[in-house]
Protein backbone atom coordinates (compact mmCIF):
# COMPACT_ATOMS: atom_id res chain seq x y z
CA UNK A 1 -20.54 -41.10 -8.33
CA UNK A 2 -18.32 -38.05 -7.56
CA UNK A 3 -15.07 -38.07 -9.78
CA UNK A 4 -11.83 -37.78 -7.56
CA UNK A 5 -9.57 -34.59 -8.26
CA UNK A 6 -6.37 -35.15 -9.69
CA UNK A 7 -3.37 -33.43 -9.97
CA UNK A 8 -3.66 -32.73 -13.96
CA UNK A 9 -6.66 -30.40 -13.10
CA UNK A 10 -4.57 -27.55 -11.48
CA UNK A 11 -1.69 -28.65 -13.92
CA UNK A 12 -4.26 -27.69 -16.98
CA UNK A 13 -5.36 -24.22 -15.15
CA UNK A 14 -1.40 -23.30 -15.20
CA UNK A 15 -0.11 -24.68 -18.37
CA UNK A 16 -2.92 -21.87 -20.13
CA UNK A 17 -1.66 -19.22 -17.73
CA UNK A 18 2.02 -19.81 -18.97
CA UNK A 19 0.66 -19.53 -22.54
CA UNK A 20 -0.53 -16.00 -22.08
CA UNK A 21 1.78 -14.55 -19.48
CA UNK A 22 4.91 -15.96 -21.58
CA UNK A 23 8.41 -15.82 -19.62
CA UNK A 24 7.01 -15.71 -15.70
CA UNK A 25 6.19 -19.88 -14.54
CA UNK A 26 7.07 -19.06 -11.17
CA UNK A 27 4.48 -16.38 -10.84
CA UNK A 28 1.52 -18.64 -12.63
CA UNK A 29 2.97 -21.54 -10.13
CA UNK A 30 2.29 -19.68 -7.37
CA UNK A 31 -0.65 -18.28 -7.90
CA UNK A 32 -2.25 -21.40 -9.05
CA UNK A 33 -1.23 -23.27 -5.92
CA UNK A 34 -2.03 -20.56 -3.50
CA UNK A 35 -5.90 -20.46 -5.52
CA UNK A 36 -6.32 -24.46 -4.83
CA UNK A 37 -4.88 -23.86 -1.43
CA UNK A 38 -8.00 -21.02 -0.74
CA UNK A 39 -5.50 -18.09 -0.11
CA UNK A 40 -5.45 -14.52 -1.51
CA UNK A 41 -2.76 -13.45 -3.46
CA UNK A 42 -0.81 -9.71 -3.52
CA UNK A 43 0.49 -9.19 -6.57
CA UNK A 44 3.51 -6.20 -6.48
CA UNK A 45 5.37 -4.90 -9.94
CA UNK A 46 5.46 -1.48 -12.45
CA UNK A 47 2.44 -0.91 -14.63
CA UNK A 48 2.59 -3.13 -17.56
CA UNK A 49 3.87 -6.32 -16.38
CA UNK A 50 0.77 -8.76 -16.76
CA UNK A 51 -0.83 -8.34 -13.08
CA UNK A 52 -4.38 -7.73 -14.42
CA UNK A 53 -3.88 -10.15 -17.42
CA UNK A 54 -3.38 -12.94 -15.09
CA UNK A 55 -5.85 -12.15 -13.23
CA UNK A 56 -8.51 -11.83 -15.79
CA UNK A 57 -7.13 -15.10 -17.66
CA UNK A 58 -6.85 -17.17 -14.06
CA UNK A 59 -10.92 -16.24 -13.76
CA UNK A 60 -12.07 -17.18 -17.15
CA UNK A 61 -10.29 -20.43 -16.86
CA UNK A 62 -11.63 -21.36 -13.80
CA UNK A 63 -15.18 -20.78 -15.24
CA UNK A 64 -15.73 -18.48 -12.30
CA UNK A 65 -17.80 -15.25 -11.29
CA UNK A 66 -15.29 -12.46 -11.74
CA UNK A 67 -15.53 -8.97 -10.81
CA UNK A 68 -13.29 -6.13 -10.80
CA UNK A 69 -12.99 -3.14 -8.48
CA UNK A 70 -10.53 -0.18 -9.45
CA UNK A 71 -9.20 0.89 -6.30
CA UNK A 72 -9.17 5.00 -6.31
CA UNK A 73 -8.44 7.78 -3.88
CA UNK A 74 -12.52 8.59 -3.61
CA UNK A 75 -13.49 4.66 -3.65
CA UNK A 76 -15.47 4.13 -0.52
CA UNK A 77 -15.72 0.74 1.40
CA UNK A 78 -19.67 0.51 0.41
CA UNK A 79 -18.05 0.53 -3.16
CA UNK A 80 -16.69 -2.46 -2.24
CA UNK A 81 -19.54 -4.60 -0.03
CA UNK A 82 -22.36 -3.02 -0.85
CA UNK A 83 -25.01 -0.68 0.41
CA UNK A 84 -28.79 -0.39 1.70
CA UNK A 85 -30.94 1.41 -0.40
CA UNK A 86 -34.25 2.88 0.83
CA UNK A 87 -37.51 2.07 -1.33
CA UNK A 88 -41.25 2.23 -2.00
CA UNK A 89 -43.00 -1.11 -1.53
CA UNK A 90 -46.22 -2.54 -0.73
CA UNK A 91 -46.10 -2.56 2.84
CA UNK A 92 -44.33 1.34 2.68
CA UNK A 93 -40.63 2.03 2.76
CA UNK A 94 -37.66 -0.65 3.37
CA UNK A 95 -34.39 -0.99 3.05
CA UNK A 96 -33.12 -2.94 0.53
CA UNK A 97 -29.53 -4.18 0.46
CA UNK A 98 -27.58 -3.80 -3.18
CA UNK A 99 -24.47 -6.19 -2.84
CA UNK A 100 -21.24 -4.84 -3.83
CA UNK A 101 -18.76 -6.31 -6.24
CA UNK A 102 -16.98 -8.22 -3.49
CA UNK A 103 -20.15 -10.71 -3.70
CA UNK A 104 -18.57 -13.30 -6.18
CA UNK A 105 -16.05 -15.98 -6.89
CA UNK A 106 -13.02 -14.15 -7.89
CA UNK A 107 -12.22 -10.73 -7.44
CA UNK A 108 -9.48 -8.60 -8.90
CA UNK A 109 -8.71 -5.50 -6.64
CA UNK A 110 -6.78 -3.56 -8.96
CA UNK A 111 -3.71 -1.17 -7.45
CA UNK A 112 -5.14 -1.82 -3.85
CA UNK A 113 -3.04 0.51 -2.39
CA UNK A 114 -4.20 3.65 -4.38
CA UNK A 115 -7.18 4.03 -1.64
CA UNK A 116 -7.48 4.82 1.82
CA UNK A 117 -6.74 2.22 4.66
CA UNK A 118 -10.25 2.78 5.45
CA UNK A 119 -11.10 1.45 2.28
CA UNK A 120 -8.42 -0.81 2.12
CA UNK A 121 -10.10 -2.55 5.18
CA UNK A 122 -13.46 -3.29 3.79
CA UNK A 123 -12.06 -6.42 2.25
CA UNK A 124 -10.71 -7.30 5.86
CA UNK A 125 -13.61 -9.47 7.10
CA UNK A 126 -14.41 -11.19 3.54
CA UNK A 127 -10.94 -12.20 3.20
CA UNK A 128 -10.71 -13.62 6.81
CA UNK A 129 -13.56 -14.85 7.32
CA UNK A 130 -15.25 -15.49 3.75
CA UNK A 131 -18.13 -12.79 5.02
CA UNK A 132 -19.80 -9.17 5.12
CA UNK A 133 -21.20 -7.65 7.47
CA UNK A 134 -23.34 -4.38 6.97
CA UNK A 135 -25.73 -2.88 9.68
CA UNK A 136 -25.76 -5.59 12.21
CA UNK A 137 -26.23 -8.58 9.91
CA UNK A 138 -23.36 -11.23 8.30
CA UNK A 139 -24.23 -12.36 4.59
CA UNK A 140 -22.07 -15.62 3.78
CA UNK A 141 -19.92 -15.52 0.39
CA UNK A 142 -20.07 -18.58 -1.79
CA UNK A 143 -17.31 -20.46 -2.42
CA UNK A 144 -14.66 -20.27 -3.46
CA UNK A 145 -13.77 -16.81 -2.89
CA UNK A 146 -10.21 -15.67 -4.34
CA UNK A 147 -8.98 -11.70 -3.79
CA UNK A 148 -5.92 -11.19 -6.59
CA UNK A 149 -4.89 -8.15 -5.72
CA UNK A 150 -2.32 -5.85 -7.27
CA UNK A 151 -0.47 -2.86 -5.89
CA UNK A 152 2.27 -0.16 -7.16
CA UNK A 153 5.67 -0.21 -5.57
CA UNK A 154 4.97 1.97 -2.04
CA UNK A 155 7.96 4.66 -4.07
CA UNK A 156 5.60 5.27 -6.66
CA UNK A 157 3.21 8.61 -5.98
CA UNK A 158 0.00 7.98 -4.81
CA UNK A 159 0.19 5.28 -3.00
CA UNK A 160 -1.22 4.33 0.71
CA UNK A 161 1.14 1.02 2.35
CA UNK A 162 -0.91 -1.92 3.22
CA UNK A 163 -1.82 -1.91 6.74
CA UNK A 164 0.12 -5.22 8.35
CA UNK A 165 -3.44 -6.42 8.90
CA UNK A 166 -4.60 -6.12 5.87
CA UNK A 167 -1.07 -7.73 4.46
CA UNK A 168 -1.34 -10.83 6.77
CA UNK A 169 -4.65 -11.42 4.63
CA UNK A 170 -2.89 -12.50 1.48
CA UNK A 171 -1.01 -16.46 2.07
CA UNK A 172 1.41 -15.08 -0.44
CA UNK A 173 3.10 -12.06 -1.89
CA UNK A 174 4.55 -11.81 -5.04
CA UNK A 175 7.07 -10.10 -7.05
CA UNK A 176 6.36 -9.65 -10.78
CA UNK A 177 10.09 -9.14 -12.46
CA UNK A 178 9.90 -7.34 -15.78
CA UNK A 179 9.50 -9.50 -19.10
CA UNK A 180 12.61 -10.79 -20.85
CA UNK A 181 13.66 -10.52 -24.06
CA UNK A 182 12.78 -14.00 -25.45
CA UNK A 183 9.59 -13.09 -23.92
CA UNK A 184 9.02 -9.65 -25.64
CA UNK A 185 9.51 -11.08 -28.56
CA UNK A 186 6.98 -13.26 -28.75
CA UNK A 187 4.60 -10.74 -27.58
CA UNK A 188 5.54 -8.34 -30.36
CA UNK A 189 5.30 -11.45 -33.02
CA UNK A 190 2.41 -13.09 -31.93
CA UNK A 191 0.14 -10.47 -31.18
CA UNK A 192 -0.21 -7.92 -33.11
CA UNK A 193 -2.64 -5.76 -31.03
CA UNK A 194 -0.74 -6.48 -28.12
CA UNK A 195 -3.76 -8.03 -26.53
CA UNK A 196 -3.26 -11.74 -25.31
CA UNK A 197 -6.58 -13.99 -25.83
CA UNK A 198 -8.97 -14.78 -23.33
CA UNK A 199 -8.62 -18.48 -22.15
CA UNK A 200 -11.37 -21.10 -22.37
CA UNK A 201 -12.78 -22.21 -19.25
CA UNK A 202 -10.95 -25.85 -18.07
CA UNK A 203 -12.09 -25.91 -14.96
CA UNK A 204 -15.30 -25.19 -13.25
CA UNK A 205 -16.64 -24.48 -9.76
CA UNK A 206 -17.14 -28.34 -8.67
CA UNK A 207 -13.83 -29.10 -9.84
CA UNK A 208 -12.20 -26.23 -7.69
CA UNK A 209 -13.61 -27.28 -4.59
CA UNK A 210 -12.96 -30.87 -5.10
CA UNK A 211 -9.16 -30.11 -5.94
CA UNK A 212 -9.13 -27.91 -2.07
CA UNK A 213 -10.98 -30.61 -0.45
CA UNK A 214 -8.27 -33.21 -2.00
CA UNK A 215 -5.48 -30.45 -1.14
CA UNK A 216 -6.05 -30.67 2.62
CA UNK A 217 -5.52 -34.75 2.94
CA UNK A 218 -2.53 -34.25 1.31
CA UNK A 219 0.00 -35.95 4.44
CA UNK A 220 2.35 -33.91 6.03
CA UNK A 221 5.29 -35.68 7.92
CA UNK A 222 6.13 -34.60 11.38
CA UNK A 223 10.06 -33.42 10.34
CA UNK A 224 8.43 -31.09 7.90
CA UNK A 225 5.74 -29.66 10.46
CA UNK A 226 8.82 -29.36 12.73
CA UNK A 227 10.43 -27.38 10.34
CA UNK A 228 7.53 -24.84 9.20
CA UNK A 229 6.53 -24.58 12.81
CA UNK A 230 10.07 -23.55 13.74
CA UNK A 231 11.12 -21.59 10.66
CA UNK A 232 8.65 -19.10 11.68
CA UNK A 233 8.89 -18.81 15.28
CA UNK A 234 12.84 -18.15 14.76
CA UNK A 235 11.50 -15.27 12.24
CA UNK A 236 10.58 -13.31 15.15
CA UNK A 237 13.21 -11.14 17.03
CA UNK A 238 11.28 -12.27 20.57
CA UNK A 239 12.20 -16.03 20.07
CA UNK A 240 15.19 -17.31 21.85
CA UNK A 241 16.77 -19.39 19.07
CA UNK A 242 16.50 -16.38 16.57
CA UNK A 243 19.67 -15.53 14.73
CA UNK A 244 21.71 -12.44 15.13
CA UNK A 245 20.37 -11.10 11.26
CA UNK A 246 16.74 -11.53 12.59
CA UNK A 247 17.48 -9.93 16.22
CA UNK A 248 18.70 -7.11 14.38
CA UNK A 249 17.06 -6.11 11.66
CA UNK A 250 13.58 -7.27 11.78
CA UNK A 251 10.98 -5.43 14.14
CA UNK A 252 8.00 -7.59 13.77
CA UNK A 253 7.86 -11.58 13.09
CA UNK A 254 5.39 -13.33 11.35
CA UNK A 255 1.90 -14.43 13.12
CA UNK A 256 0.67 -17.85 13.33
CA UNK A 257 -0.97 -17.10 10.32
CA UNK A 258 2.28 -17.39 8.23
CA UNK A 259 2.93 -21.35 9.92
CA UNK A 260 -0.78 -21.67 8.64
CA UNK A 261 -0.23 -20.60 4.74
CA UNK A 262 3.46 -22.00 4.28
CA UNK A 263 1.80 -25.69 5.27
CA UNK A 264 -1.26 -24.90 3.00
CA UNK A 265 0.73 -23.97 0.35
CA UNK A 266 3.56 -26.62 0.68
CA UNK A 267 0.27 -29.05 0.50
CA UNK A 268 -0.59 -27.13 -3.11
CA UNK A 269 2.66 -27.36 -4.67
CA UNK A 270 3.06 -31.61 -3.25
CA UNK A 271 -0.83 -32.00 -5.14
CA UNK A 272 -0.36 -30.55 -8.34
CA UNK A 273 2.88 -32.23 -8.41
CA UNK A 274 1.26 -35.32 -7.62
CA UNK A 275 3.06 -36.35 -4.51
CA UNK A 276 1.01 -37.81 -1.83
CA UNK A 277 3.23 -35.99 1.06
CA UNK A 278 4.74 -32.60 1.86
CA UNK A 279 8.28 -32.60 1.10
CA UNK A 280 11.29 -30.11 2.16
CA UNK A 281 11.17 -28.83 -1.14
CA UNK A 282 7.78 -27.66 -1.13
CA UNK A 283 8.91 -25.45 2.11
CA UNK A 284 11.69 -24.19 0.34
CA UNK A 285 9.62 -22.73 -2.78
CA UNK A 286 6.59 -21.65 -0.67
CA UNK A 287 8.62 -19.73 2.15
CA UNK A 288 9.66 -16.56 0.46
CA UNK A 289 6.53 -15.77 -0.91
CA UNK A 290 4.51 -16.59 2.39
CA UNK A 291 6.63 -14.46 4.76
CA UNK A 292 8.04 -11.73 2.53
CA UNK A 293 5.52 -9.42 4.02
CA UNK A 294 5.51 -10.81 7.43
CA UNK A 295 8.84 -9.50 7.79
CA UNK A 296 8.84 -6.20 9.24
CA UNK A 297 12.25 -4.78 9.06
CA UNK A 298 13.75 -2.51 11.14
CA UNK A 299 15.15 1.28 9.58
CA UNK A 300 18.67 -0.21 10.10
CA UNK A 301 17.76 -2.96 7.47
CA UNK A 302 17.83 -1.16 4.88
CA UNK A 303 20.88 0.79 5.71
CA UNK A 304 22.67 -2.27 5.95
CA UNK A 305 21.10 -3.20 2.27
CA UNK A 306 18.90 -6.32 4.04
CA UNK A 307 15.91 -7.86 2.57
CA UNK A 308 13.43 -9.62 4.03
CA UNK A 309 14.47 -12.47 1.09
CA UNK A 310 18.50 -12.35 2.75
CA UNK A 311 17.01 -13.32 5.88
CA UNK A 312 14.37 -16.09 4.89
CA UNK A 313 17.16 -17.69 2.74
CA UNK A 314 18.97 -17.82 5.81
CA UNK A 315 16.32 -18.71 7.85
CA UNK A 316 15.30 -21.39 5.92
CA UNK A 317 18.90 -23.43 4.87
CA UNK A 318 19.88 -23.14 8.82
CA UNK A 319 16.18 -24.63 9.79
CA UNK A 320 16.55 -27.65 7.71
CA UNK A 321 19.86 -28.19 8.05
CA UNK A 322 18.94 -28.11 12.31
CA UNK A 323 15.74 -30.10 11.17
CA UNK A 324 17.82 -32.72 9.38
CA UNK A 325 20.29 -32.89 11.73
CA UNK A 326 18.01 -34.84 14.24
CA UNK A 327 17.69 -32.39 17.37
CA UNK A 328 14.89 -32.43 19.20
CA UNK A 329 11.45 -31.91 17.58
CA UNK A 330 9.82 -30.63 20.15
CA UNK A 331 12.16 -27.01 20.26
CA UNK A 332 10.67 -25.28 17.64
């Protein structure tokens, strides 16, 4: 008999993230949710601030292959998916393929955009489409397959940006803030080496998969479709019912993509609640962190001190409150 998922699994996987990554439950929320939800997750913040320790903790928790690429100014993209290598045999000389470290569960690509966009892309195909392809022939990766990937702050030296390909990949972006006080503390008392510990495993691959599967029959109620579905076509400039703010400072909206994540995600954050339906609320939390880098602002933006944040806030009080107020659904 297969046992049902329940909310309490995902619940478990984030309650031992928040006790190694003390002071940050938004960022262990999110990441959870967008994990269940199957989406990849950019990670942006200063050296220091826990990106790699989540990561690391999130895989041995799950019970799930990990692997670890160090992204690098000389990494090459056969670094990343593997390469053919040409050997003796029985029959006389073959090629035989060597996967790369992309082939697993749960990879960590560490400060992603220290290598070239031509390296940057390798992961473009096994993100999308859970696959790589090398000399003609597509190899399947199991799953799940989760990319956590962290990058330095574009001011910092050395960096390459994200290509906006390769940034609509990742269903969420997020910010890691620096660590309070209360939190330093307790970093400085309770661990002496400054190492945290490495988690137990609470969850394992069967679980995962059940807890996605359970995810996507999670219901979603047409006035909150209406409102995802129409929060991001009135993020692009082209729309006819965007705002001023968005007709002037942003360049390039959000794909179809973005409508895609924010309903996967809302779905995440309603299951590990333990709410049956999608509500408003679960818009509201998801939508900054699914469309912050959808939102291609314009030069002017920043001269006029605009974030892509400002504008979602906006964005996303006026589309409920338009939602709410009972015009027609079909507009969006």
């Amino acid at each position: 008999m297969t046992t049902q998922p329940t909310a309490t699994e995902p619940q478990r996987l984030q309650e031992v993230l928040n006790g190694i990554l003390f002071g940050k439950p938004e960022l262990t929320a999110m990441t959870t949710a967008a994990f269940f939800a199957g989406g990849h997750v950019l990670l942006e913040g200063l050296p220091g601030l826990g990106k790699t320790v989540l990561a690391k903790s999130m895989a041995a928790a799950t019970g799930l292959d990990y692997k670890r690429i160090q992204f690098t100014p000389d990494l090459m993209p056969a670094d990343i998916t593997g390469t053919h290598l040409l050997e003796d045999g029985p029959e006389g000389k073959r090629l035989r393929f060597v996967p790369g470290p992309v082939f697993t569960h749960f990879l960590l690509a560490d400060e992603i955009n220290r290598a070239s966009p031509k390296t940057q892309a390798a992961l473009l195909e096994a993100m999308g489409e859970g696959s790589v392809t090398h000399m003609g022939q597509s190899r399947t990766l199991e799953a799940p397959f989760f990319v956590i990937a962290t990058q330095n702050p574009i001011e910092m030296e050395g960096t390459n940006p994200l290509p906006e390909a390769q940034l609509d990949r990742f269903a969420i972006k997020l910010m890691v803030a620096a660590t309070d006080e209360a939190s330093l503390l307790r970093i400085i008392s309770e661990r002496r080496e400054g190492s945290p510990p490495t988690p137990e495993a609470v969850l394992d691959r069967a679980a995962v998969l059940r807890c996605r599967e359970a995810i996507e029959q999670v219901f979603l109620p047409e006035p909150v479709a209406v409102m995802i579905s129409r929060l991001v076509a009135r993020a692009n400039p082209e729309h006819p019912d965007a705002g001023e703010a968005v007709k002037k400072h942003v360049r390039y909206g959000p794909s179809a993509r973005a409508a895609i994540w924010l309903t996967r995600m809302a779905r995440a954050l309603a299951f590990i609640e333990g709410r049956q339906g999608v509500g408003f609320e679960d818009v509201r939390s998801a939508a900054p962190h699914v469309l912050r880098h959808r939102l291609i602002l314009s030069y002017g933006a920043r001269l006029d001190s605009v974030t892509a944040e400002s504008l979602i806030a906006e964005l996303v009080e006026t589309t409920e409150k338009d939602v709410l107020g009972g015009q027609d659904h079909g507009s969006a």
